[in-house]
Protein backbone atom coordinates (compact mmCIF):
# COMPACT_ATOMS: atom_id res chain seq x y z
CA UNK A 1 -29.21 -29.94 29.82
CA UNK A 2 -25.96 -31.57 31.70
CA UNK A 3 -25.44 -33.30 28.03
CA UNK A 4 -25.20 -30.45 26.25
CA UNK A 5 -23.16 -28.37 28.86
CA UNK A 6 -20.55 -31.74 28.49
CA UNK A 7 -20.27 -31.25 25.15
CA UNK A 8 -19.55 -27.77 25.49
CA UNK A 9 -16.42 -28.40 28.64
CA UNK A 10 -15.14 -31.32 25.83
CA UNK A 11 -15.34 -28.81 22.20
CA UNK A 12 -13.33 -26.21 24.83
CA UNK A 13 -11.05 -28.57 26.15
CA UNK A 14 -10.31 -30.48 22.64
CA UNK A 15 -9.75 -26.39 21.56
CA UNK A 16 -7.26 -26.07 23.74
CA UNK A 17 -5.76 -28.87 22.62
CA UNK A 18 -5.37 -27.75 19.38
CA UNK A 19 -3.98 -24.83 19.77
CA UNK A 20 -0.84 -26.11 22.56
CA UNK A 21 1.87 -27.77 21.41
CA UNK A 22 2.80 -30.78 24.10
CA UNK A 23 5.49 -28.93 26.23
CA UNK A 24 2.51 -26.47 26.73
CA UNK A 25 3.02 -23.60 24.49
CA UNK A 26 0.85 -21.99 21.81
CA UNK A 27 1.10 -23.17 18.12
CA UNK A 28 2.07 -19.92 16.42
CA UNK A 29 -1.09 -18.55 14.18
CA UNK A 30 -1.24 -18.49 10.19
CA UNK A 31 1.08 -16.25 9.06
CA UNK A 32 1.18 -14.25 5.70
CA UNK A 33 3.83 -14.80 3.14
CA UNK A 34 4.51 -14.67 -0.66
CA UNK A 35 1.36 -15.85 -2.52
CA UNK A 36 -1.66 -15.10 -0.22
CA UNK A 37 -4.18 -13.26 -0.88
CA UNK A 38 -4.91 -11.21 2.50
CA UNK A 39 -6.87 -7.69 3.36
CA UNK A 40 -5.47 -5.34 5.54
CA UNK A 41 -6.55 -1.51 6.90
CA UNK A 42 -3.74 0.55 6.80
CA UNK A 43 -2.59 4.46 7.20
CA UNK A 44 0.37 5.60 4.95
CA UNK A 45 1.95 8.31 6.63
CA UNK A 46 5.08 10.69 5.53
CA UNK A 47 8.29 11.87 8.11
CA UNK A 48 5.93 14.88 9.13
CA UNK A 49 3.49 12.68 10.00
CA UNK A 50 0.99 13.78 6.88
CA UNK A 51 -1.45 11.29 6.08
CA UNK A 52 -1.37 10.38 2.59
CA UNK A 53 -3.68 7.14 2.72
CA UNK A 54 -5.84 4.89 4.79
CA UNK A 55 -8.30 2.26 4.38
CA UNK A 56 -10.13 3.67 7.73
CA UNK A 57 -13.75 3.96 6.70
CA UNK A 58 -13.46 1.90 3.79
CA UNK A 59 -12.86 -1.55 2.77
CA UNK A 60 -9.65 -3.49 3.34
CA UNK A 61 -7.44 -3.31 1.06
CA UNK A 62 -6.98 -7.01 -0.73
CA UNK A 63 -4.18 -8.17 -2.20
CA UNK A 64 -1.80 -10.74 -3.21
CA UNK A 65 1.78 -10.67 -1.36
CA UNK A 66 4.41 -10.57 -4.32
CA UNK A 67 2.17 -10.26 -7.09
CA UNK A 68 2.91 -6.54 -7.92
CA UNK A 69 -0.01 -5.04 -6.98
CA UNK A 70 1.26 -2.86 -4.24
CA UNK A 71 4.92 -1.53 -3.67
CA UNK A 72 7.35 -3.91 -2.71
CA UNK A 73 8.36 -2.69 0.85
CA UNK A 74 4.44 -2.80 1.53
CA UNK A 75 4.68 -6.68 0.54
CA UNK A 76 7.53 -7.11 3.00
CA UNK A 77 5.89 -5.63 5.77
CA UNK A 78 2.89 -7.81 5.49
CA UNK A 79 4.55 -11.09 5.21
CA UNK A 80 4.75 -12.85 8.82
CA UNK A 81 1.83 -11.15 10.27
CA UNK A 82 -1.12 -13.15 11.58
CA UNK A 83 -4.61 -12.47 11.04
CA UNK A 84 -5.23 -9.41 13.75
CA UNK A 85 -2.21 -8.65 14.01
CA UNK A 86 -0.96 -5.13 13.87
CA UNK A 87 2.35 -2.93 13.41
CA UNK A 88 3.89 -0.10 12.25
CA UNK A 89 6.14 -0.51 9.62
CA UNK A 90 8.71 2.34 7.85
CA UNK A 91 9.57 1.88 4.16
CA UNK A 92 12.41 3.23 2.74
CA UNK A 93 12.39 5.42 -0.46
CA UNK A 94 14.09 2.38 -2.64
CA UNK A 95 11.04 -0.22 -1.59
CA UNK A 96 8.50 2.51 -2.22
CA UNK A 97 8.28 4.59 -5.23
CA UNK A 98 12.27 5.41 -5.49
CA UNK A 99 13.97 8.01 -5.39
CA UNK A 100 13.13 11.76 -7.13
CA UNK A 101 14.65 11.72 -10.63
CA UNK A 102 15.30 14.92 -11.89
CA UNK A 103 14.79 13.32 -15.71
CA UNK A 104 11.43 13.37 -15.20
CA UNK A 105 10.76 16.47 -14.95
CA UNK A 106 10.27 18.60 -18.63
CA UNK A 107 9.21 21.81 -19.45
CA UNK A 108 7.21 22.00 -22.49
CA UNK A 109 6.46 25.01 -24.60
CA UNK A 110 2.72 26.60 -24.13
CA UNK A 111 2.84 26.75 -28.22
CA UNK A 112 3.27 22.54 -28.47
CA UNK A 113 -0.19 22.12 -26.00
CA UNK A 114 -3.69 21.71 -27.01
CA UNK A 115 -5.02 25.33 -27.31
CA UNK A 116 -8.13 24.32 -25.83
CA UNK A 117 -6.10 23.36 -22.51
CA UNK A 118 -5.26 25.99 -20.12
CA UNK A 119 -2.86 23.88 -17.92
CA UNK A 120 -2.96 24.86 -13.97
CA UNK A 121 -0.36 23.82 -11.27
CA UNK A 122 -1.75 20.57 -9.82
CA UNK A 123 -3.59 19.16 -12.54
CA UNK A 124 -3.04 15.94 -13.79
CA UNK A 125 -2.83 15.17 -17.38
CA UNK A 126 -1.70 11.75 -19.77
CA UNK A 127 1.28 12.53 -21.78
CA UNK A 128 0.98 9.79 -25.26
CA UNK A 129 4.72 8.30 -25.95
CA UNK A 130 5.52 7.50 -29.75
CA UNK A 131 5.33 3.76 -28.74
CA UNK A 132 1.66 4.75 -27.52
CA UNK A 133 2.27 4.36 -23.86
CA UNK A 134 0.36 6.71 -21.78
CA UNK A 135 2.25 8.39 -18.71
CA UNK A 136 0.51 10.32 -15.92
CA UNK A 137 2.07 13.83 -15.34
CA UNK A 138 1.05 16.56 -12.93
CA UNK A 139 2.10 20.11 -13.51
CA UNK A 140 4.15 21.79 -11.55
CA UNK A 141 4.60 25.45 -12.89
CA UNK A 142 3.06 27.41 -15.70
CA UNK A 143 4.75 30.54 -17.30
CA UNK A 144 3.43 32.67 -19.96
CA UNK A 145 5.86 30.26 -22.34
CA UNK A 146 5.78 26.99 -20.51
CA UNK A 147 4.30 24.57 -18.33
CA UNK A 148 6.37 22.31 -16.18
CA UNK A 149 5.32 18.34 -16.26
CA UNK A 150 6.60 16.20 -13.46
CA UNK A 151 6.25 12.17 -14.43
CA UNK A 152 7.66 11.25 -10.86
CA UNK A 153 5.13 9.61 -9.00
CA UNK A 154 4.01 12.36 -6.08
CA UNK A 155 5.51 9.88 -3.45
CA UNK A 156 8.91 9.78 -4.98
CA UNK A 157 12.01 10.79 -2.90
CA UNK A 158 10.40 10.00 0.61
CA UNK A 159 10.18 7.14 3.12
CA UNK A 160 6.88 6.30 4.26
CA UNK A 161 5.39 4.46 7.36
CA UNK A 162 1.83 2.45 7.44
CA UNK A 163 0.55 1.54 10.54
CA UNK A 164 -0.96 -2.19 9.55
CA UNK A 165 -3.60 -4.05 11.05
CA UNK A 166 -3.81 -7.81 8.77
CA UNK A 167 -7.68 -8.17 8.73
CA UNK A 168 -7.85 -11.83 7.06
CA UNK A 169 -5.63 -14.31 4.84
CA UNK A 170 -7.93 -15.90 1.83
């Protein structure tokens, strides 16, 4: 038994080791940047306070830093964390989903719908362009003569904080 308690005081001590650089400090952990792959639980949350999205009883999200999966200021704010780490980070309008443009907004004549739709504020429908691009729309206000299509994404126009926690980098 003395053996095998030994080995145990040495794997701890050589562990410590390992992780101290020689003037005695810690050797920083693994830290995210452009290129991982890494999970994360987070909770998107607008000025009010609203929460708009969180990973809490679900998966982590996974994803690569920099490789467009998620918006930009998201990628920003999980670059430099370690594994465990967590923060709150605030990301402004321009490194989210930009600004409200007014452009995409269009009111379109009840008489150029599908008869067979009866449009209803809220719903979300696929506009086809001529070059066959699809666009996601949601209405916004329906008359007796039109409906009102908003293409900005429902984010648009606002900063938005996530509290972060970075689960694991692959």
């Amino acid at each position: 038994m003395p053996l095998a308690v030994n080995r145990i005081d040495k794997s701890i001590d050589n562990l410590k080791k390992l992780t101290q650089s020689k003037q005695g400090q810690k050797i920083p952990m693994v830290q995210a940047k452009s290129g991982d792959t890494v999970k994360i639980h987070y909770t998107g949350k607008l000025d009010d306070g609203t929460v708009f999205d969180s990973s809490t009883n679900r998966e982590p999200l996974e994803f690569t830093i920099s490789g467009g999966q998620v918006i930009p200021g998201f990628d920003q704010a999980v670059m430099g964390m370690s594994p465990g780490e967590s923060k709150t980070a605030t990301i402004p309008m321009d490194q989210a989903y930009g600004p409200y443009r007014d452009e995409m907004v269009l009111e379109v004549g009840r008489d150029k719908m599908p008869s067979d739709l009866q449009p209803e504020v809220g719903q979300q429908l696929q506009l086809q362009q001529p070059n066959g691009q699809s666009i996601g729309v949601i209405v916004t206000q329906v008359t007796d003569s039109n409906v009102r299509l908003d293409a900005n994404h429902p984010l648009a126009g606002q900063d938005l904080t996530f509290d972060l926690e970075l689960v694991a980098i692959a």
